[in-house]
Protein backbone atom coordinates (compact mmCIF):
# COMPACT_ATOMS: atom_id res chain seq x y z
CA UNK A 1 167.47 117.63 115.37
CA UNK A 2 165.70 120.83 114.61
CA UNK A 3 167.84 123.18 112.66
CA UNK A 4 166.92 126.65 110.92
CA UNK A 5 166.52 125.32 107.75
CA UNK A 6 163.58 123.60 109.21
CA UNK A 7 162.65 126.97 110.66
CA UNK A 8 162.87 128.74 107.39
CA UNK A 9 160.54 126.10 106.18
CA UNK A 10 157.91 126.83 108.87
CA UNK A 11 158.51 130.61 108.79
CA UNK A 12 159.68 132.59 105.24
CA UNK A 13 162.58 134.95 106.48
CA UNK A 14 162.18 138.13 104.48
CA UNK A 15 163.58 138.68 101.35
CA UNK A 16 166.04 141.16 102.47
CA UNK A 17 166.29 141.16 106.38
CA UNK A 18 167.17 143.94 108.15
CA UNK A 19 170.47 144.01 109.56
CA UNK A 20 171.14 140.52 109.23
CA UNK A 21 175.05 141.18 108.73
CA UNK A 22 177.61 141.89 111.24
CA UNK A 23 180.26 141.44 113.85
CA UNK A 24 179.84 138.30 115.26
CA UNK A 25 183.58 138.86 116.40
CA UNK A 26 182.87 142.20 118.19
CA UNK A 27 179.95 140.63 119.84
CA UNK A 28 181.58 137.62 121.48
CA UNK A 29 184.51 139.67 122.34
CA UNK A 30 182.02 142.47 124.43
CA UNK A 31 180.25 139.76 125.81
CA UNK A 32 183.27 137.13 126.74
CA UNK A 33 181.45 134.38 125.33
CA UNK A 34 181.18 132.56 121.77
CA UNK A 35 177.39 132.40 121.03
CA UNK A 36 175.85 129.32 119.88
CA UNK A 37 175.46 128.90 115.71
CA UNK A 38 171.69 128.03 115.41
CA UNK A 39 171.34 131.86 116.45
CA UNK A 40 173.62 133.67 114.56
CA UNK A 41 171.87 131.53 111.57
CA UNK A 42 168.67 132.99 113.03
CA UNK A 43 170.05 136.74 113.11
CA UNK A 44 171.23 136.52 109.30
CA UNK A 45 168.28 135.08 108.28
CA UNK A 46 165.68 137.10 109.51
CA UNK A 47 167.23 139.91 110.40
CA UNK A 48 165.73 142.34 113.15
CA UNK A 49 161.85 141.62 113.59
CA UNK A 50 159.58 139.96 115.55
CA UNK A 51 157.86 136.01 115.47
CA UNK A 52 154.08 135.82 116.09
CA UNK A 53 154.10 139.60 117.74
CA UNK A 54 155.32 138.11 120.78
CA UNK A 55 158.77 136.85 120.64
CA UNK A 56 161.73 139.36 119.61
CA UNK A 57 165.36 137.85 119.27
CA UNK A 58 167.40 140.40 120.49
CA UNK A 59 169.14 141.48 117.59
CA UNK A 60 173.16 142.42 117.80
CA UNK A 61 173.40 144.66 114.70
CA UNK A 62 172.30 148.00 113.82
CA UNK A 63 171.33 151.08 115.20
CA UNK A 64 169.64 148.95 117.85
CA UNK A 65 171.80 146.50 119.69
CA UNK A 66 169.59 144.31 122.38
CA UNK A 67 171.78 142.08 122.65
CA UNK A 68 174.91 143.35 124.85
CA UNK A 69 173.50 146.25 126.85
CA UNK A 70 170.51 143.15 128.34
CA UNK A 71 173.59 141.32 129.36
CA UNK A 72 175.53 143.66 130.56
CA UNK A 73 172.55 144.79 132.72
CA UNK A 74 171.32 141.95 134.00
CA UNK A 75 173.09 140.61 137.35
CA UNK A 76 173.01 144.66 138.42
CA UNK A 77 169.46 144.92 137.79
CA UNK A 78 168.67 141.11 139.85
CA UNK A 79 171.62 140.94 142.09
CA UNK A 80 170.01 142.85 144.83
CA UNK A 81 166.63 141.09 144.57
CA UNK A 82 168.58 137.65 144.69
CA UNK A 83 170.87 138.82 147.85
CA UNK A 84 167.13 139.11 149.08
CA UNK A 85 165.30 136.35 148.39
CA UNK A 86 167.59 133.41 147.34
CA UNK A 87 165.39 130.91 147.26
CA UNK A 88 163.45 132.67 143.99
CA UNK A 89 166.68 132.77 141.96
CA UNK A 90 167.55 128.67 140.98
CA UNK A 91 170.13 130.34 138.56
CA UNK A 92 172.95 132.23 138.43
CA UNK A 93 173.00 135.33 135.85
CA UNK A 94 175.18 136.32 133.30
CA UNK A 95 178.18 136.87 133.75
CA UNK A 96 178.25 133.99 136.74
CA UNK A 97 179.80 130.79 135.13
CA UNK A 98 176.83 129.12 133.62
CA UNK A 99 175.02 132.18 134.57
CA UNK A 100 171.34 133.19 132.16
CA UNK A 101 172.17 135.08 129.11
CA UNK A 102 168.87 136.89 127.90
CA UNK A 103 168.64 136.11 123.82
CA UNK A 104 165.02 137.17 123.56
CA UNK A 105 161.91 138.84 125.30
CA UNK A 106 158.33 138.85 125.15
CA UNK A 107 155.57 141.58 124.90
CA UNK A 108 154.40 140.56 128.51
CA UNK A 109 158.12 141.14 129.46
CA UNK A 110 159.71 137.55 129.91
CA UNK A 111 162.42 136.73 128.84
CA UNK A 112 164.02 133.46 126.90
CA UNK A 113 167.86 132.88 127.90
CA UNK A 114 170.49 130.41 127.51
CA UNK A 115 171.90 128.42 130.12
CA UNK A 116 175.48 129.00 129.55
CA UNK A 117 177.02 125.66 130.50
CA UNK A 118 179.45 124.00 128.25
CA UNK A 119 180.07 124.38 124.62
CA UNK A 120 177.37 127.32 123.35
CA UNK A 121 176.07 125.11 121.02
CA UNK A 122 175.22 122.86 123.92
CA UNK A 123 173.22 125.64 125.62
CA UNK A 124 169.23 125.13 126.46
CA UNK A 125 166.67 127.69 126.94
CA UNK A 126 165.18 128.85 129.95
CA UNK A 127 161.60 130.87 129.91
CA UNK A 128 161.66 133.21 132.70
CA UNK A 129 159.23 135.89 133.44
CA UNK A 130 161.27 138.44 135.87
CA UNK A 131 157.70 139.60 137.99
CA UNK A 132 156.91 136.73 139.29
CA UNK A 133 160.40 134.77 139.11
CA UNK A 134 158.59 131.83 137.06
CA UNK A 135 161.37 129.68 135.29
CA UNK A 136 160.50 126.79 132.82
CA UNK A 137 163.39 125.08 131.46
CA UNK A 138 163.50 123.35 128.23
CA UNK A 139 166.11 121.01 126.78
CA UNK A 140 166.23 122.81 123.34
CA UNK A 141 168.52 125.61 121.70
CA UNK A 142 167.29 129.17 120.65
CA UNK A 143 165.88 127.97 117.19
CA UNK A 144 164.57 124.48 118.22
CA UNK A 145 162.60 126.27 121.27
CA UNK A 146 161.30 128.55 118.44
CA UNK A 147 160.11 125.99 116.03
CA UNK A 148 158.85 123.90 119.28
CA UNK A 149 156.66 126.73 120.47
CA UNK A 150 155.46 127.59 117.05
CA UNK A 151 154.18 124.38 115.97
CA UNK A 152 152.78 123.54 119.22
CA UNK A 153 155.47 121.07 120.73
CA UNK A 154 156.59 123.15 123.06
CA UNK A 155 154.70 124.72 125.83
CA UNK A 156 155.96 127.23 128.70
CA UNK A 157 153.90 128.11 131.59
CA UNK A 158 155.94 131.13 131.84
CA UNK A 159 154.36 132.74 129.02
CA UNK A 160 151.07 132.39 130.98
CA UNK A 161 147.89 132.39 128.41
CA UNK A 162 146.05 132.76 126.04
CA UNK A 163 149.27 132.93 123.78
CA UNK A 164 148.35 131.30 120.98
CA UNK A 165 151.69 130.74 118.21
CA UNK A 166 151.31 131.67 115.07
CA UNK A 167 154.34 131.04 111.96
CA UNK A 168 154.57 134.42 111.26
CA UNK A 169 157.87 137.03 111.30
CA UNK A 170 157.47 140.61 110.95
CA UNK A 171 160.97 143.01 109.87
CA UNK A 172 161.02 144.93 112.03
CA UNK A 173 159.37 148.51 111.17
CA UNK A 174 158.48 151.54 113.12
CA UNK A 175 154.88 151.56 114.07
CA UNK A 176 152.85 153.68 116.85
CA UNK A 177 150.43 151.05 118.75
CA UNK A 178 147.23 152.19 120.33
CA UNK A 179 144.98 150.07 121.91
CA UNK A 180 141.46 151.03 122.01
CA UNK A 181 138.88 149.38 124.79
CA UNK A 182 135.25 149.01 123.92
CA UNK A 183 132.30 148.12 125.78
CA UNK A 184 130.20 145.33 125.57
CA UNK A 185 128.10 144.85 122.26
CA UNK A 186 124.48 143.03 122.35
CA UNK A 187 126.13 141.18 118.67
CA UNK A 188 128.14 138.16 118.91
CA UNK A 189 131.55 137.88 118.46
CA UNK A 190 132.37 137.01 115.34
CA UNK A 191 129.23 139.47 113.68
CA UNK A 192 131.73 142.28 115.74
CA UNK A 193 134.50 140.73 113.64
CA UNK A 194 132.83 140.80 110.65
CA UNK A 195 132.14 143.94 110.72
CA UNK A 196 135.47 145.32 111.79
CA UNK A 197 137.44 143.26 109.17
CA UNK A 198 135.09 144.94 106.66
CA UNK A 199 135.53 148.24 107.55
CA UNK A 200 139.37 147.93 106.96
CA UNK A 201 139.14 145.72 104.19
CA UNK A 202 140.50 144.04 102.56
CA UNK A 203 142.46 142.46 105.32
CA UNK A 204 144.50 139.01 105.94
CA UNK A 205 144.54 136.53 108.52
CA UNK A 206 147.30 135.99 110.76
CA UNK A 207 145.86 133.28 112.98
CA UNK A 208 142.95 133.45 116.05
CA UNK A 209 142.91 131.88 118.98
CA UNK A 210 139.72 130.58 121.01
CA UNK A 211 139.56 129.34 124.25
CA UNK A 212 136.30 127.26 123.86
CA UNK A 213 138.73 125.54 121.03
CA UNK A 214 140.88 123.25 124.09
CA UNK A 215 137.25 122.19 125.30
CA UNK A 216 135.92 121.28 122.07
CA UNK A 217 133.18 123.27 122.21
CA UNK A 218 134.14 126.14 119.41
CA UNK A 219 130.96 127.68 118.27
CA UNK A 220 131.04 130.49 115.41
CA UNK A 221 127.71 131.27 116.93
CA UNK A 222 130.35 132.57 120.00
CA UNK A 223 128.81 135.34 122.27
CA UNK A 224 132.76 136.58 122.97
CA UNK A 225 132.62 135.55 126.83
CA UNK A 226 135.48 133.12 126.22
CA UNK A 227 139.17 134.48 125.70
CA UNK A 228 139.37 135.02 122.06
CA UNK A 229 142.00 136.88 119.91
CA UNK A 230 141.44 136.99 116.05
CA UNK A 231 145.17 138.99 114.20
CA UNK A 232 144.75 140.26 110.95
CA UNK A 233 145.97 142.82 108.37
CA UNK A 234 144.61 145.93 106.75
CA UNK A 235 146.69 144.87 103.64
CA UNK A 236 146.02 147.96 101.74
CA UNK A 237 146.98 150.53 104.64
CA UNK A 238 149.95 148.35 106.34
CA UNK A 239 147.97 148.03 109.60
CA UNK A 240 148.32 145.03 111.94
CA UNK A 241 145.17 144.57 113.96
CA UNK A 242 144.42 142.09 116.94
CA UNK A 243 140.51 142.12 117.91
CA UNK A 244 139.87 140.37 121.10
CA UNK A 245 138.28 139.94 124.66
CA UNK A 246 141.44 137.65 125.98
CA UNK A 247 142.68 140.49 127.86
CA UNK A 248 139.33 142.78 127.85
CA UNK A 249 137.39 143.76 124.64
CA UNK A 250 139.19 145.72 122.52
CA UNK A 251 141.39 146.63 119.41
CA UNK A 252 145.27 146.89 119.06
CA UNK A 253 146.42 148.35 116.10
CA UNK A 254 150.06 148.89 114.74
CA UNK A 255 150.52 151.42 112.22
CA UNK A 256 152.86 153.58 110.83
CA UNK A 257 153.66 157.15 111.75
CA UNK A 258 151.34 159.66 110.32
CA UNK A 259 148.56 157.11 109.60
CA UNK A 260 147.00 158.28 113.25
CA UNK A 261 144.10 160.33 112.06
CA UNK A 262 143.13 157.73 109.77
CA UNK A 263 143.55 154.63 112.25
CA UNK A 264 141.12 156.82 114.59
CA UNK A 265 138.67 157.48 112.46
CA UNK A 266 138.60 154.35 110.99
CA UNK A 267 138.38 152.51 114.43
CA UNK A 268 135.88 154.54 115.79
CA UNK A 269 133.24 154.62 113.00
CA UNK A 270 134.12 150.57 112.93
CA UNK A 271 133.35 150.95 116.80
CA UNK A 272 129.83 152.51 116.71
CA UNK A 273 128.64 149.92 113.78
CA UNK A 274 129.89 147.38 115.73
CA UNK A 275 127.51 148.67 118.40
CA UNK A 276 129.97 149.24 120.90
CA UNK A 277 131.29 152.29 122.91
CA UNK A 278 135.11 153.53 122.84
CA UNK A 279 135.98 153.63 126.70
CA UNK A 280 139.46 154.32 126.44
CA UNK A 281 142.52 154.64 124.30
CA UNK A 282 145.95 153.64 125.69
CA UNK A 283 149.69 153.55 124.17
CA UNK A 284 151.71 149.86 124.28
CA UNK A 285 151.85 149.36 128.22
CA UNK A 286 149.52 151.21 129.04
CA UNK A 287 150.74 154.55 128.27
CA UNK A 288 148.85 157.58 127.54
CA UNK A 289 147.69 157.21 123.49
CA UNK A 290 149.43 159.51 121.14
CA UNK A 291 148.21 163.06 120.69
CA UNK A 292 144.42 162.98 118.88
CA UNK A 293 143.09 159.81 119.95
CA UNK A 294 141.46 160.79 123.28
């Protein structure tokens, strides 16, 4: 049985997570339901933060409670498209008896809930991706699905690809993300990487994914036609960097406020010797970027 010491093992909490402490009592009683106790061991261990930038608990405590206002939303916001189209909805939602109780999201937007039937420390996890009403059920709790999915033994179709899990937890922290889209480059790949990681050094890997990798085939000699993501850090600024083609060529960056003019200069200049045009520069989502990157 997978428990969160075995997590912890895997994945170093922080030393001093971020509203990790609170009213387990206040929760329970807003949401009529006693949560299971693999995740309030996950809350007070981590705190508020995020695994692999993908996969954010939703946190209870703080300034920022996830937690209640996702349940208390959730049967008004899919109600009426269930009343529509039945057959898409295999589950009942929160509060329904047994109904799905959201206890984390994704950055593509799906969601990971329990399936509240029986005891709560009896409740498995259900992947779910609202757009296209993809469920993937999984016979695990909250931290076993975690440690699953990190190491590999646990795969979800809902989460669609390339998602590649990495043993990583960030505190949460505020940070302004820009993604910036570049053209094609006549250098390969990793020479583009190279160069990028040395114009922010020095940096620190936080994994990479390849798609050539599930074939066998990986080649550092890679032109960057297959789906490949490479995460690092600028250690010295605080900057969290993804360089990829998986979901077109370009560069996300997380920094904090007031480090814009730098990240833009720094990106750009990294751009041209890369030998590669800035085409556009877009906000998390696709928003407009933040005021001086155009």
């Amino acid at each position: 049985m997978t428990t969160i010491d075995d997590l912890v093992r895997l994945v170093p909490p922080p030393a001093e997570p971020l509203d990790a402490a609170g009213d387990w009592a206040r929760v329970e009683a807003a949401l009529e339901r006693e949560l299971p106790a693999d995740f309030k061991a996950l809350v007070e261990r981590y705190g508020r933060g995020q695994f692999t930038d993908f996969i954010t608990p939703l946190h209870p405590f703080g300034p920022h409670d996830l937690l209640i206002p996702m349940a208390r939303g959730l049967l008004e916001d899919e109600g009426p498209f269930r009343d529509t189209y039945p057959e898409l909805c295999p589950y009942p939602f929160y509060p329904e008896p047994g109904g799905l109780l959201p206890w984390a999201g994704t950055d593509n937007g799906d969601r990971l809930c329990w399936l509240t039937d029986g005891a709560p420390d009896s409740w498995t996890v259900v992947a779910w991706n609202p757009r296209g009403s993809y469920y993937s059920a999984h016979e695990q709790g909250a931290v076993a699905f975690l440690h699953g999915w990190l190491t590999g033994r646990i795969h979800t179709p809902v989460f669609g690809g390339p998602v590649e899990p990495m043993p990583w937890f960030d505190p949460f922290l505020e940070r302004v993300h820009v993604y910036v889209r570049l053209s094609d480059g006549e250098l390969p790949y990793a020479e583009r990487l190279r160069i990028l990681r040395e114009a922010l050094a020095p940096t620190a890997d936080r994994g990479s994914y390849n798609a050539s990798d599930e074939d066998g085939e990986a080649d550092d000699d890679d032109d960057g036609d297959d789906a490949r993501q490479d995460h690092f850090s600028a250690t010295a600024l605080d900057w969290r960097l993804t360089y990829e083609t998986a979901y077109g060529h370009q560069i996300r960056v997380a920094y904090p406020p007031g480090d814009g003019p730098r990240a833009r200069k720094a990106l750009f200049d990294a751009a041209r010797r890369m030998g590669c045009e800035v085409l556009s520069t877009s906000a998390d989502r696709g928003g407009p970027a933040p005021e001086g990157w155009e």
